[in-house]
PDB file of N, CA and C in Angstrom:
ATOM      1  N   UNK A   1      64.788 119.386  35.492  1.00  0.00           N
ATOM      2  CA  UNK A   1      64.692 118.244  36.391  1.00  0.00           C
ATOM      3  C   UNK A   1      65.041 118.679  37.816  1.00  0.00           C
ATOM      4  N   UNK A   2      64.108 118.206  38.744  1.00  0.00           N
ATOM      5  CA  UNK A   2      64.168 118.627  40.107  1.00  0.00           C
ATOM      6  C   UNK A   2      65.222 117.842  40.513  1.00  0.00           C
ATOM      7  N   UNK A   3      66.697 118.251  41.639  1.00  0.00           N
ATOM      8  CA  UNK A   3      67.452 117.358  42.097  1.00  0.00           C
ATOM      9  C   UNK A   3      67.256 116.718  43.469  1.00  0.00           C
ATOM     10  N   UNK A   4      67.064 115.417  43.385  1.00  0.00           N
ATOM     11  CA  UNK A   4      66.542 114.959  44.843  1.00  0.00           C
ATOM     12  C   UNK A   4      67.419 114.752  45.661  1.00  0.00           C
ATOM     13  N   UNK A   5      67.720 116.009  46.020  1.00  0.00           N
ATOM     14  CA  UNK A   5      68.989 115.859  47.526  1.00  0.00           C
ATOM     15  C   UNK A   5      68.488 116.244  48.943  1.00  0.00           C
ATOM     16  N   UNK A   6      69.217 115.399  49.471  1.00  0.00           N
ATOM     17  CA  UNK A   6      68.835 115.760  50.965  1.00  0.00           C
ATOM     18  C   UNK A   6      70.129 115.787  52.260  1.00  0.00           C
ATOM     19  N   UNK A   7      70.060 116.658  52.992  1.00  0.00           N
ATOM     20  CA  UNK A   7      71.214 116.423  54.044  1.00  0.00           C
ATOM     21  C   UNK A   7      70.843 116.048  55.398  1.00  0.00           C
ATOM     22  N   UNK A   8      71.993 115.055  56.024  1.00  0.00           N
ATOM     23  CA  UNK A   8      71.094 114.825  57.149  1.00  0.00           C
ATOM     24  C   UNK A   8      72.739 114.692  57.997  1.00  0.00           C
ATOM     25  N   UNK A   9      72.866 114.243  59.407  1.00  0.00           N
ATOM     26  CA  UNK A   9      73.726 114.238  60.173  1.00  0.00           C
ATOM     27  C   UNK A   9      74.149 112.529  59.954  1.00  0.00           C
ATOM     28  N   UNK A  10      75.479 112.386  59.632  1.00  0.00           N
ATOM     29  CA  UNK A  10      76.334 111.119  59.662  1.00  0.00           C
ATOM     30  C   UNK A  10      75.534 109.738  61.291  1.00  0.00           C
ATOM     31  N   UNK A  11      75.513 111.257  62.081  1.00  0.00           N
ATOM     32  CA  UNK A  11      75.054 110.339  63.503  1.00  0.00           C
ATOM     33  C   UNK A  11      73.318 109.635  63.791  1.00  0.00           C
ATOM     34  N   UNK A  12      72.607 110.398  62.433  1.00  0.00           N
ATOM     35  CA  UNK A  12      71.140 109.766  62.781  1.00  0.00           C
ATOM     36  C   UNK A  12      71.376 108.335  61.923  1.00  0.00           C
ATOM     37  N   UNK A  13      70.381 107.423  61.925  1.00  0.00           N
ATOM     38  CA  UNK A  13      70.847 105.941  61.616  1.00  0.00           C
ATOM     39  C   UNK A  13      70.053 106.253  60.303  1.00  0.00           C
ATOM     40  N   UNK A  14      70.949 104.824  59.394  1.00  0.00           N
ATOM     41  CA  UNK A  14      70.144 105.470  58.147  1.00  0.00           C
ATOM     42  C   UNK A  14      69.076 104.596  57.932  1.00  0.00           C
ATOM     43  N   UNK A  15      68.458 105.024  57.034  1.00  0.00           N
ATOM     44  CA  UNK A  15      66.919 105.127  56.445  1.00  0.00           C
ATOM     45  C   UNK A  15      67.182 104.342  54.402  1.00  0.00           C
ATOM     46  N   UNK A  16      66.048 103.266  54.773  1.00  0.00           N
ATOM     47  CA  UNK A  16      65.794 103.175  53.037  1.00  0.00           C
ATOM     48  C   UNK A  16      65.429 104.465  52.366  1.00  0.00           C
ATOM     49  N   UNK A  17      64.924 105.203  53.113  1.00  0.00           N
ATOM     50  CA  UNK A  17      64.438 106.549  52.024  1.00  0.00           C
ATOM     51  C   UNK A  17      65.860 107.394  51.753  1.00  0.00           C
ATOM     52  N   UNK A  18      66.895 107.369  52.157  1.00  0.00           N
ATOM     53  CA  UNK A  18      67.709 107.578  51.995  1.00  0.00           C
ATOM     54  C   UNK A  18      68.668 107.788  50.567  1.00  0.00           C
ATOM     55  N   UNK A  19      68.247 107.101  50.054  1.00  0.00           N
ATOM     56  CA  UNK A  19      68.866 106.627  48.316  1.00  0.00           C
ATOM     57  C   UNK A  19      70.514 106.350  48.572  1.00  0.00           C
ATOM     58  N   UNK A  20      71.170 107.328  47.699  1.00  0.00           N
ATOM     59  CA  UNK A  20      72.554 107.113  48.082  1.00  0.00           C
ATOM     60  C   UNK A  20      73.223 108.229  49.244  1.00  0.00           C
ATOM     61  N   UNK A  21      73.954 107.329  49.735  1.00  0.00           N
ATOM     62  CA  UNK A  21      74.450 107.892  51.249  1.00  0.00           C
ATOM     63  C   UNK A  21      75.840 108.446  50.866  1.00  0.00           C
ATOM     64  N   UNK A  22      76.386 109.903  50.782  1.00  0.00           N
ATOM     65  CA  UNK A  22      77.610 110.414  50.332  1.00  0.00           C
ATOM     66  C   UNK A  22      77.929 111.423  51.654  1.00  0.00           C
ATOM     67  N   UNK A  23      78.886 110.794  52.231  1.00  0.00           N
ATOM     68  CA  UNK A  23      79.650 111.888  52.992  1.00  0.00           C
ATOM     69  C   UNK A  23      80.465 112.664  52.782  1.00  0.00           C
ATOM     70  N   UNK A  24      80.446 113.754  53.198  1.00  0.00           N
ATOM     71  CA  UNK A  24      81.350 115.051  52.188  1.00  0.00           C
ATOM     72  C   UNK A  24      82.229 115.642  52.667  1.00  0.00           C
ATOM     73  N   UNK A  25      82.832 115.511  54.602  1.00  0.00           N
ATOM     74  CA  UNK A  25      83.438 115.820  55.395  1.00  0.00           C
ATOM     75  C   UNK A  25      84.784 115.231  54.618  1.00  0.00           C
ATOM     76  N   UNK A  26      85.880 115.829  54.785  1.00  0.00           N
ATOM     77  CA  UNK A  26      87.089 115.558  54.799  1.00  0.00           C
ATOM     78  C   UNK A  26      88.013 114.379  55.557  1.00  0.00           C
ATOM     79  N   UNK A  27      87.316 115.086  56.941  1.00  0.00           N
ATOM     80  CA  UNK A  27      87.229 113.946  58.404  1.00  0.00           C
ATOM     81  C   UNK A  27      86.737 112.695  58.157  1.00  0.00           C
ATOM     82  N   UNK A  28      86.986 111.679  58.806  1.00  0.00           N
ATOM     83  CA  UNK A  28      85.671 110.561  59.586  1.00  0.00           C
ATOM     84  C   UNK A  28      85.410 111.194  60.645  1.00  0.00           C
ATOM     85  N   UNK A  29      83.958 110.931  60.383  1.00  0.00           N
ATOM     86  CA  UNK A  29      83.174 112.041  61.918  1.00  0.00           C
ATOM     87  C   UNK A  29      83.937 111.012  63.103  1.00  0.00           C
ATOM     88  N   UNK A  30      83.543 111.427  64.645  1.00  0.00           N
ATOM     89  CA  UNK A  30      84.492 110.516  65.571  1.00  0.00           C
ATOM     90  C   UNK A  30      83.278 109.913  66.104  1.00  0.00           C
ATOM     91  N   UNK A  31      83.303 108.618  66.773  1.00  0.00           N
ATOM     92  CA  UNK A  31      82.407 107.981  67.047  1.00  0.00           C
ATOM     93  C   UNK A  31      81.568 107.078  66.008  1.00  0.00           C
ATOM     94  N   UNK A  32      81.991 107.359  65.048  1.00  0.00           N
ATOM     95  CA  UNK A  32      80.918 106.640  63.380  1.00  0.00           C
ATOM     96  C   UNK A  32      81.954 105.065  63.358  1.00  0.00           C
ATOM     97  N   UNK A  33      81.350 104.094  63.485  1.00  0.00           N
ATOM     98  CA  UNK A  33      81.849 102.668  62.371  1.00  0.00           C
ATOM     99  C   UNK A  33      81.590 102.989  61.375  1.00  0.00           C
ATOM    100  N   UNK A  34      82.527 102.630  60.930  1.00  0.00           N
ATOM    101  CA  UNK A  34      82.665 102.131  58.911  1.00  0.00           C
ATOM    102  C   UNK A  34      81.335 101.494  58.254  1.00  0.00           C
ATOM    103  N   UNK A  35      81.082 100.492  59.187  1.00  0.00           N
ATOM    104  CA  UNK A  35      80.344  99.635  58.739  1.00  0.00           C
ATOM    105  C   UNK A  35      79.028  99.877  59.474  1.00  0.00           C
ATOM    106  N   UNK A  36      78.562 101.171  59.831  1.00  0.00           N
ATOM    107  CA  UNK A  36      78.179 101.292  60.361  1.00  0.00           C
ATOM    108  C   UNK A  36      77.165 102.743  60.310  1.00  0.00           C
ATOM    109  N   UNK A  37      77.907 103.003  58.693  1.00  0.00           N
ATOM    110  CA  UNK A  37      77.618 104.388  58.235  1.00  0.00           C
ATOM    111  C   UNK A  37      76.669 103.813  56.955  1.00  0.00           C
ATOM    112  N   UNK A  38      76.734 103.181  56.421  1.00  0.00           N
ATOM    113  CA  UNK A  38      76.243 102.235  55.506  1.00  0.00           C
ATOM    114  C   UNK A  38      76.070 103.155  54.202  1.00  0.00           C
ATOM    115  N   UNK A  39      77.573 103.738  53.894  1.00  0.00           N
ATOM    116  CA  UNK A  39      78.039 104.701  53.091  1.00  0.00           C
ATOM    117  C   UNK A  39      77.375 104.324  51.214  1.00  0.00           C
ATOM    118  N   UNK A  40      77.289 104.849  50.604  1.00  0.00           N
ATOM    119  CA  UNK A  40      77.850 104.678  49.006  1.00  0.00           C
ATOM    120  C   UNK A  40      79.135 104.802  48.734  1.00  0.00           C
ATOM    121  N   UNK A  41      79.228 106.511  49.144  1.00  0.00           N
ATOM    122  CA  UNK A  41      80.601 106.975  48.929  1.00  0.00           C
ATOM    123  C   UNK A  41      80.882 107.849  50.282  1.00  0.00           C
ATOM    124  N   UNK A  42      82.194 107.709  50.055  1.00  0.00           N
ATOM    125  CA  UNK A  42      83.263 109.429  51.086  1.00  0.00           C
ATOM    126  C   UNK A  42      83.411 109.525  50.194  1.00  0.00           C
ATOM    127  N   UNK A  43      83.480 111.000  49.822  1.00  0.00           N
ATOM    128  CA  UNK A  43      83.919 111.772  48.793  1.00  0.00           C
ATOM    129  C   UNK A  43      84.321 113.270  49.620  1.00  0.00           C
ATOM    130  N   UNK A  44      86.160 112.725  50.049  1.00  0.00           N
ATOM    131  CA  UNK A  44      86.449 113.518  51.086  1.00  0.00           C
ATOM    132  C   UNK A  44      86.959 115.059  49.953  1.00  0.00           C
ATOM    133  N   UNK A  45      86.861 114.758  48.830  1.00  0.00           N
ATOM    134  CA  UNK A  45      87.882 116.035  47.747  1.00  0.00           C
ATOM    135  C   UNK A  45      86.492 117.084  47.713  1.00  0.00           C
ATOM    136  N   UNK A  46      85.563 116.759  47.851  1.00  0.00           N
ATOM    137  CA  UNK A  46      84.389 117.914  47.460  1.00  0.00           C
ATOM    138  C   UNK A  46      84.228 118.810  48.795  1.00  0.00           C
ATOM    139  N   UNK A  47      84.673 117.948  49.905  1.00  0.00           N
ATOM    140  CA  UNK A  47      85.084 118.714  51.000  1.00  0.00           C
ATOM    141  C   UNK A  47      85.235 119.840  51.291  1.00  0.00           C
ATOM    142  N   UNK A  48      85.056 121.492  51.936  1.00  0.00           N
ATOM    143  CA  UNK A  48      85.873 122.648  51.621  1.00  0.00           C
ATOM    144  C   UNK A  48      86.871 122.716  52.294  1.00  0.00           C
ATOM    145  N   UNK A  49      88.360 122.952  51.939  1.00  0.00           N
ATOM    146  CA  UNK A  49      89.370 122.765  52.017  1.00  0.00           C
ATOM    147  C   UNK A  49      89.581 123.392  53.617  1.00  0.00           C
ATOM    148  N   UNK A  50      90.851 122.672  54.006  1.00  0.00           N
ATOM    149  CA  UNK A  50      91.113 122.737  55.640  1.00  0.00           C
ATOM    150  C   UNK A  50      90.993 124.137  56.497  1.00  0.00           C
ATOM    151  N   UNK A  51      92.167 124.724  55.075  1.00  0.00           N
ATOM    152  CA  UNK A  51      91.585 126.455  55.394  1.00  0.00           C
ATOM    153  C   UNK A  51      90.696 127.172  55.358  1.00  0.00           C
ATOM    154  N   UNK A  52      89.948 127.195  54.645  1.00  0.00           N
ATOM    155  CA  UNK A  52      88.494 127.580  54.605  1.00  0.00           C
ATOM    156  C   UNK A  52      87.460 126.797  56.188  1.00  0.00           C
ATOM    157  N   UNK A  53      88.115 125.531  55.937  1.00  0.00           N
ATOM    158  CA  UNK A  53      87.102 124.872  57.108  1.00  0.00           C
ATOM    159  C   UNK A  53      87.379 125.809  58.539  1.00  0.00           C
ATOM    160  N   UNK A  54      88.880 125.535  58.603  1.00  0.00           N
ATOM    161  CA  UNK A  54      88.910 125.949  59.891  1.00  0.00           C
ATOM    162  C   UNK A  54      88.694 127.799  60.212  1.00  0.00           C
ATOM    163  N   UNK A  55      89.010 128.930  58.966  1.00  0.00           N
ATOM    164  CA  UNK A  55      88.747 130.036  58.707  1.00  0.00           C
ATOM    165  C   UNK A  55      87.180 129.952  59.291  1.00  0.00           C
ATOM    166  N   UNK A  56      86.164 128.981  58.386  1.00  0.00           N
ATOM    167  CA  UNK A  56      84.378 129.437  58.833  1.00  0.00           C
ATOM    168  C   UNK A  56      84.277 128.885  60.871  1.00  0.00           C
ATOM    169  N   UNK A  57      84.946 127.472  61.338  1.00  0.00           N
ATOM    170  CA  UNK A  57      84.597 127.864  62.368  1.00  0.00           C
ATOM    171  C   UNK A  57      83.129 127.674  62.636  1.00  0.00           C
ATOM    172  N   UNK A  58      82.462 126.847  61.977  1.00  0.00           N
ATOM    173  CA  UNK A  58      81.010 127.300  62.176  1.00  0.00           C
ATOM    174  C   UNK A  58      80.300 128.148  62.908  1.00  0.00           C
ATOM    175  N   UNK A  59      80.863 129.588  62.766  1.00  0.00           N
ATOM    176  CA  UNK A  59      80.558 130.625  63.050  1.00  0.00           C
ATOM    177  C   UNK A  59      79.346 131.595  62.144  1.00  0.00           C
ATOM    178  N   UNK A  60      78.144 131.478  62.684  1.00  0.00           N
ATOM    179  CA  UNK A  60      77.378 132.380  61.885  1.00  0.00           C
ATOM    180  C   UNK A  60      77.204 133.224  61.448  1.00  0.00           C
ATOM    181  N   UNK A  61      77.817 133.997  62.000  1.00  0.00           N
ATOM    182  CA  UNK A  61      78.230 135.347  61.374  1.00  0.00           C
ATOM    183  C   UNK A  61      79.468 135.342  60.099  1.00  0.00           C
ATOM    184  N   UNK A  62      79.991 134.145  59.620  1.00  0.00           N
ATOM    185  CA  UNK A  62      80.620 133.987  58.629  1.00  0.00           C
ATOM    186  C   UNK A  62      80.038 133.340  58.018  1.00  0.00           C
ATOM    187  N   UNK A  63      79.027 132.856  57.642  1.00  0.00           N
ATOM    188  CA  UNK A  63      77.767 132.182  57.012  1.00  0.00           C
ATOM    189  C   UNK A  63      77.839 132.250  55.619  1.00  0.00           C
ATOM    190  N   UNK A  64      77.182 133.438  55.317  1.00  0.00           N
ATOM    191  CA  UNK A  64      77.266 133.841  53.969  1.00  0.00           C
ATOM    192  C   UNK A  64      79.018 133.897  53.393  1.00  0.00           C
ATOM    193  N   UNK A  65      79.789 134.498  53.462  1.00  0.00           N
ATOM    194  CA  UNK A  65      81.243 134.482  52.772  1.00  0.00           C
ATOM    195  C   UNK A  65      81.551 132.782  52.659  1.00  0.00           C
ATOM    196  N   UNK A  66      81.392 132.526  53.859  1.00  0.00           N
ATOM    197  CA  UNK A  66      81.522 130.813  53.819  1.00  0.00           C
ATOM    198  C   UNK A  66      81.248 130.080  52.524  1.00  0.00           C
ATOM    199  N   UNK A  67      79.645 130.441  52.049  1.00  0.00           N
ATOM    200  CA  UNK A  67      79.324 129.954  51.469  1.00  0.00           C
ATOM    201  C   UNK A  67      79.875 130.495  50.135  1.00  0.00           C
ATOM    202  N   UNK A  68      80.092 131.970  49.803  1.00  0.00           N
ATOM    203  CA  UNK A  68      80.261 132.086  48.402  1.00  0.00           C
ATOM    204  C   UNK A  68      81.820 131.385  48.037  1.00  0.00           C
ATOM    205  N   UNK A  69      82.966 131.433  49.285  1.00  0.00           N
ATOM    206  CA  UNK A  69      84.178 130.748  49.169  1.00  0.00           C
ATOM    207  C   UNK A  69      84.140 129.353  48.848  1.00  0.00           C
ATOM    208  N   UNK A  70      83.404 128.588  49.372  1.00  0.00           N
ATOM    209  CA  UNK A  70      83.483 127.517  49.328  1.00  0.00           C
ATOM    210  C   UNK A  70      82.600 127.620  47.728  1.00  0.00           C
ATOM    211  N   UNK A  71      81.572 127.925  46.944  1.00  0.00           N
ATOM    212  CA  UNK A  71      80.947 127.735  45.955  1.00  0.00           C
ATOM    213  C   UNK A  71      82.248 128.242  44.517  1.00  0.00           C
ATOM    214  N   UNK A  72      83.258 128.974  45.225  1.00  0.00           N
ATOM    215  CA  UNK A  72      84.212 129.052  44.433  1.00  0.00           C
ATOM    216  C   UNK A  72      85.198 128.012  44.190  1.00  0.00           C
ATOM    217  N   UNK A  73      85.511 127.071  45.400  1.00  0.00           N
ATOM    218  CA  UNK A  73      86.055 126.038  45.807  1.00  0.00           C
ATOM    219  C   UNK A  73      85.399 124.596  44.655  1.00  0.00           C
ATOM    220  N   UNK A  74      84.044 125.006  44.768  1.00  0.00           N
ATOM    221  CA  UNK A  74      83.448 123.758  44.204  1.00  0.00           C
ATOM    222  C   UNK A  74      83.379 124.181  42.421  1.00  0.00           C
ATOM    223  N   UNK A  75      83.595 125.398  42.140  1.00  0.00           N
ATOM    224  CA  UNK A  75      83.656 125.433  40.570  1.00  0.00           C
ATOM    225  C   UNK A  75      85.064 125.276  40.343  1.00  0.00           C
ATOM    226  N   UNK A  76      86.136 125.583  41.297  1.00  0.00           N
ATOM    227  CA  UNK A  76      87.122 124.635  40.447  1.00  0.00           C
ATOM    228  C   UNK A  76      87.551 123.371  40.723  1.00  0.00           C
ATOM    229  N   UNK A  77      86.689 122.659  41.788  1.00  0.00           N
ATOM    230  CA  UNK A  77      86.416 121.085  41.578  1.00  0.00           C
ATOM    231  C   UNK A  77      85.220 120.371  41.025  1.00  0.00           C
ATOM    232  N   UNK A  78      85.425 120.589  39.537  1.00  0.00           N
ATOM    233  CA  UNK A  78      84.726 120.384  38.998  1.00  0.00           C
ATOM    234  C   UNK A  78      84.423 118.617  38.785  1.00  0.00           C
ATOM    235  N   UNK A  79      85.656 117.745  39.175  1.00  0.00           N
ATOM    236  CA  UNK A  79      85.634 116.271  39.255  1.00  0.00           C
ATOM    237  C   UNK A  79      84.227 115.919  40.076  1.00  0.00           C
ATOM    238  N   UNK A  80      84.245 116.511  41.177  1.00  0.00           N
ATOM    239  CA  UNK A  80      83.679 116.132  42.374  1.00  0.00           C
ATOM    240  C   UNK A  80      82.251 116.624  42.636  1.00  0.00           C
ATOM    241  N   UNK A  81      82.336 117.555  41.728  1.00  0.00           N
ATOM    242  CA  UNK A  81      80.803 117.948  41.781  1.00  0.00           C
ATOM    243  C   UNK A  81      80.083 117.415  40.906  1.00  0.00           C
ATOM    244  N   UNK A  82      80.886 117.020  39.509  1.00  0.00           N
ATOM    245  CA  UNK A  82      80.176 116.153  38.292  1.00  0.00           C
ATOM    246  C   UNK A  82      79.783 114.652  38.832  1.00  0.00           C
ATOM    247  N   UNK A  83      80.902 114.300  39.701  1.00  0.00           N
ATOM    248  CA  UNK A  83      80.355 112.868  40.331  1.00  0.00           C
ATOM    249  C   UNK A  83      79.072 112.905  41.120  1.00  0.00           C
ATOM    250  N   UNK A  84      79.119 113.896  41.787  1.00  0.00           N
ATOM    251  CA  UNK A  84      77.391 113.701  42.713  1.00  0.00           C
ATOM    252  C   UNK A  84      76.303 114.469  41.670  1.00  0.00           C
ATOM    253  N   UNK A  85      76.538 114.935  40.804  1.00  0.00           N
ATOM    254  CA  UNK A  85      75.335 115.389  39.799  1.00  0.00           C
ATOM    255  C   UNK A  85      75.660 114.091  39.153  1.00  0.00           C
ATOM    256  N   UNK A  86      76.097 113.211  38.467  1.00  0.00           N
ATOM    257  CA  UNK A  86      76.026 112.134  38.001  1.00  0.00           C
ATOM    258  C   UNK A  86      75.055 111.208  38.556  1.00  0.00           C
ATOM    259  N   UNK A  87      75.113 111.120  40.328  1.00  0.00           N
ATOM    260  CA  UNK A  87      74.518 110.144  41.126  1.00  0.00           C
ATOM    261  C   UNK A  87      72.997 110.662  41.184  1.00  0.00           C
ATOM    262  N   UNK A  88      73.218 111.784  40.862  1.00  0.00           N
ATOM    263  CA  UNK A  88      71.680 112.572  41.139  1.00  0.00           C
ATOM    264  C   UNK A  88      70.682 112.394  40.263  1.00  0.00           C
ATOM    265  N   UNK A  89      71.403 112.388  39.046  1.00  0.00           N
ATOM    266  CA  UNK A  89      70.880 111.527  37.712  1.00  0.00           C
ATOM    267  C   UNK A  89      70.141 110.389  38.002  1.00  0.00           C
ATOM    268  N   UNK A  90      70.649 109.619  38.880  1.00  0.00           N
ATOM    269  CA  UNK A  90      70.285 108.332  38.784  1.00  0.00           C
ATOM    270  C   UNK A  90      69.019 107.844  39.918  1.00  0.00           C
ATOM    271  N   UNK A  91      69.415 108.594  41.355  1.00  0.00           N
ATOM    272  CA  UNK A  91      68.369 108.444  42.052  1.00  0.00           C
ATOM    273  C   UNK A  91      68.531 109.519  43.358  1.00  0.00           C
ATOM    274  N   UNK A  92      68.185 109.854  44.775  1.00  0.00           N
ATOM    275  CA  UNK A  92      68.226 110.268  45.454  1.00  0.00           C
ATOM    276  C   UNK A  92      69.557 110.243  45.869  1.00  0.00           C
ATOM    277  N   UNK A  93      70.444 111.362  46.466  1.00  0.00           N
ATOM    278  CA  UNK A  93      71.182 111.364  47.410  1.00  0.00           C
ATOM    279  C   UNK A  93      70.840 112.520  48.691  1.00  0.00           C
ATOM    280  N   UNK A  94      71.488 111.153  49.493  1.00  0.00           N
ATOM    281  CA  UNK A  94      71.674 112.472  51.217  1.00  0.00           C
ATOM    282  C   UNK A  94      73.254 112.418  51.503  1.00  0.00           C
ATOM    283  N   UNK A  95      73.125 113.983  51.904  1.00  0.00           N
ATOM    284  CA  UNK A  95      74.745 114.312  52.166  1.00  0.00           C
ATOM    285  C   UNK A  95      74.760 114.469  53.293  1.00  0.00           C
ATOM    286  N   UNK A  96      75.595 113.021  53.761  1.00  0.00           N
ATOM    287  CA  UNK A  96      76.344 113.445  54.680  1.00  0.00           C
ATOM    288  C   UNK A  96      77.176 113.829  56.080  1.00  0.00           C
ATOM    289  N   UNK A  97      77.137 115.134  56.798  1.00  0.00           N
ATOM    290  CA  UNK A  97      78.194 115.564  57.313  1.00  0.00           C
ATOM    291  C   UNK A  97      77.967 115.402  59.231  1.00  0.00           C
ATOM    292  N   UNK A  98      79.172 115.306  59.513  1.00  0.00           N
ATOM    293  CA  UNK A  98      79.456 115.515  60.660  1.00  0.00           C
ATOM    294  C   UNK A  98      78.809 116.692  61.872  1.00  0.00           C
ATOM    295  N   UNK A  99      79.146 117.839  61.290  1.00  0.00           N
ATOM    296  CA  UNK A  99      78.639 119.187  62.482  1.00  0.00           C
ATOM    297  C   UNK A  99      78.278 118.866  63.093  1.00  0.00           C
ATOM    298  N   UNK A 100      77.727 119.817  64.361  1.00  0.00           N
ATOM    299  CA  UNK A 100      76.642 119.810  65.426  1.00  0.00           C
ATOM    300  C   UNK A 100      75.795 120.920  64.612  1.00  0.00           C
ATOM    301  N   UNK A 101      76.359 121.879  64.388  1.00  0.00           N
ATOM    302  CA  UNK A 101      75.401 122.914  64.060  1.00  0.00           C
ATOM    303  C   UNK A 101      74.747 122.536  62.607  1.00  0.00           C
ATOM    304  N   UNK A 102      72.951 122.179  62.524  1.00  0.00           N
ATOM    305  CA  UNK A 102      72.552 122.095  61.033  1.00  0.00           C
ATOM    306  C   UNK A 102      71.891 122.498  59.953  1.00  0.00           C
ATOM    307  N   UNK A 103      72.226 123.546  60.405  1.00  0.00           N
ATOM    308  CA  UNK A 103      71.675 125.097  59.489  1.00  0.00           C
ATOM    309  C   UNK A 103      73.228 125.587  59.159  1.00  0.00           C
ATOM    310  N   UNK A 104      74.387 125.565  59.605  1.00  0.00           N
ATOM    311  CA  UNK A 104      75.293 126.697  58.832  1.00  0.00           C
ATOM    312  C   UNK A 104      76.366 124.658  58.888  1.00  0.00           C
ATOM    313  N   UNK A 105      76.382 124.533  57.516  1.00  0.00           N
ATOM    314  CA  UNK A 105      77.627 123.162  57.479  1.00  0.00           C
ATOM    315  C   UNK A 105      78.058 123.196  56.231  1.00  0.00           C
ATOM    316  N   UNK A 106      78.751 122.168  55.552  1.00  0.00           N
ATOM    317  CA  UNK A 106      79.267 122.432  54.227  1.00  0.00           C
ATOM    318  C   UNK A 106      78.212 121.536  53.624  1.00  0.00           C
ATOM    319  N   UNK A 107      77.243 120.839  54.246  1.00  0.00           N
ATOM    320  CA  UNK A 107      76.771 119.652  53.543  1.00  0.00           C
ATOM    321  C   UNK A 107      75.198 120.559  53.144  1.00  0.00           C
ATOM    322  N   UNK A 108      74.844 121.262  53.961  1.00  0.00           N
ATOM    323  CA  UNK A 108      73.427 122.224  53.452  1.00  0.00           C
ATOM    324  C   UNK A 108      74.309 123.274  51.877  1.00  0.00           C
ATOM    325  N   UNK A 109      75.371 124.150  52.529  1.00  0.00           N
ATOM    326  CA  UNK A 109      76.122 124.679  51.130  1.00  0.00           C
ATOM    327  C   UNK A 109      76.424 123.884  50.088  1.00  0.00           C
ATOM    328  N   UNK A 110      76.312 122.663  50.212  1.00  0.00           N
ATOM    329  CA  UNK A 110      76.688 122.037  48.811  1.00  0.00           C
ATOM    330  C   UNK A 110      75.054 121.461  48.150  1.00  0.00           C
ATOM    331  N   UNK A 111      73.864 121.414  48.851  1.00  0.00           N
ATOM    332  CA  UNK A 111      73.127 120.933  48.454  1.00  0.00           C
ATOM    333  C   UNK A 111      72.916 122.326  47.823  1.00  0.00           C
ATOM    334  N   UNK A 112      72.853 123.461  48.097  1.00  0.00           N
ATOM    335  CA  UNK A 112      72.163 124.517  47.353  1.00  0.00           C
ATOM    336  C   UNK A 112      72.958 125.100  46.367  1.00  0.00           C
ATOM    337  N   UNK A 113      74.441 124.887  46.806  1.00  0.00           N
ATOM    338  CA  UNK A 113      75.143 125.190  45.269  1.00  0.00           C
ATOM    339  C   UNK A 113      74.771 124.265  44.029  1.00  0.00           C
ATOM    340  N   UNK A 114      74.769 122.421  44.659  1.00  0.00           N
ATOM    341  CA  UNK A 114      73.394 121.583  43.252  1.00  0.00           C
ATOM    342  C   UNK A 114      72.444 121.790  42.871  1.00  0.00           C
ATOM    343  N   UNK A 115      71.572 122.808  43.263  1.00  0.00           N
ATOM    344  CA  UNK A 115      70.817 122.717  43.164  1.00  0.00           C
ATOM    345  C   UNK A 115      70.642 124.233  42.501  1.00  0.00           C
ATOM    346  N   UNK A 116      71.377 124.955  42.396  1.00  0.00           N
ATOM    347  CA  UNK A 116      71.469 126.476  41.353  1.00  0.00           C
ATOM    348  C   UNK A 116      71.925 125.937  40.504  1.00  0.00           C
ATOM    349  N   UNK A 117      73.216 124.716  40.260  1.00  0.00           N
ATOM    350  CA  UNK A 117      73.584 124.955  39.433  1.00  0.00           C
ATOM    351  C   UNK A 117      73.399 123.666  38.556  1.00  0.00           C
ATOM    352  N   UNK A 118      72.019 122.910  39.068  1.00  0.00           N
ATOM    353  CA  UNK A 118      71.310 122.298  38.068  1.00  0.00           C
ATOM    354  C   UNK A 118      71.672 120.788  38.167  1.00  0.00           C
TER     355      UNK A 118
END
């Protein structure tokens, strides 16, 4: 079964094509209403942890390690990853995140760690 995920920036407005809306930042991005994000879930624990966050730096040249740390991060949160493969089951989700930069974020690394690991 193909998983229908998608990532997009917290700051573009959302979209019915959207399915379920899961933010994965730890943070509330700054500038976002509550009511205004037109969330499903925060699901701030799937997050990669503060140290790691602030270690990558969204620095590209830490890109890759980024990602295999954090894919280590997410096999032993296994709560949090079963919850959005649960949702995925059911219909579309978009993740997500804060950054500026949207090629190196945690919310593209988590769609492709779902998506190896089924």
């Amino acid at each position: 079964m193909k998983l229908d995920i998608r990532v997009k920036r917290i700051y573009e407005p959302p979209s019915p094509s959207d399915g379920q809306r899961v933010l994965i930042d730890r943070v509330w991005p700054r500038g976002v209403r509550k009511e205004d994000a037109a969330l499903t879930l925060w699901l701030k624990t799937i997050a990669p942890s503060d140290e790691l966050r602030k270690w990558f730096g969204h620095e590209p040249s830490r890109w890759m390690e980024f990602q295999q740390r954090y894919r280590d991060e997410l096999d032993r949160n296994g709560e949090a990853a079963g919850q959005l493969r649960a949702m995925l089951d059911k219909d579309r989700v978009t993740l997500l995140y804060g950054a500026q930069d949207e090629t190196h974020n945690n919310a593209v690394a988590l769609a492709d760690y779902l998506r190896l690991k089924g």
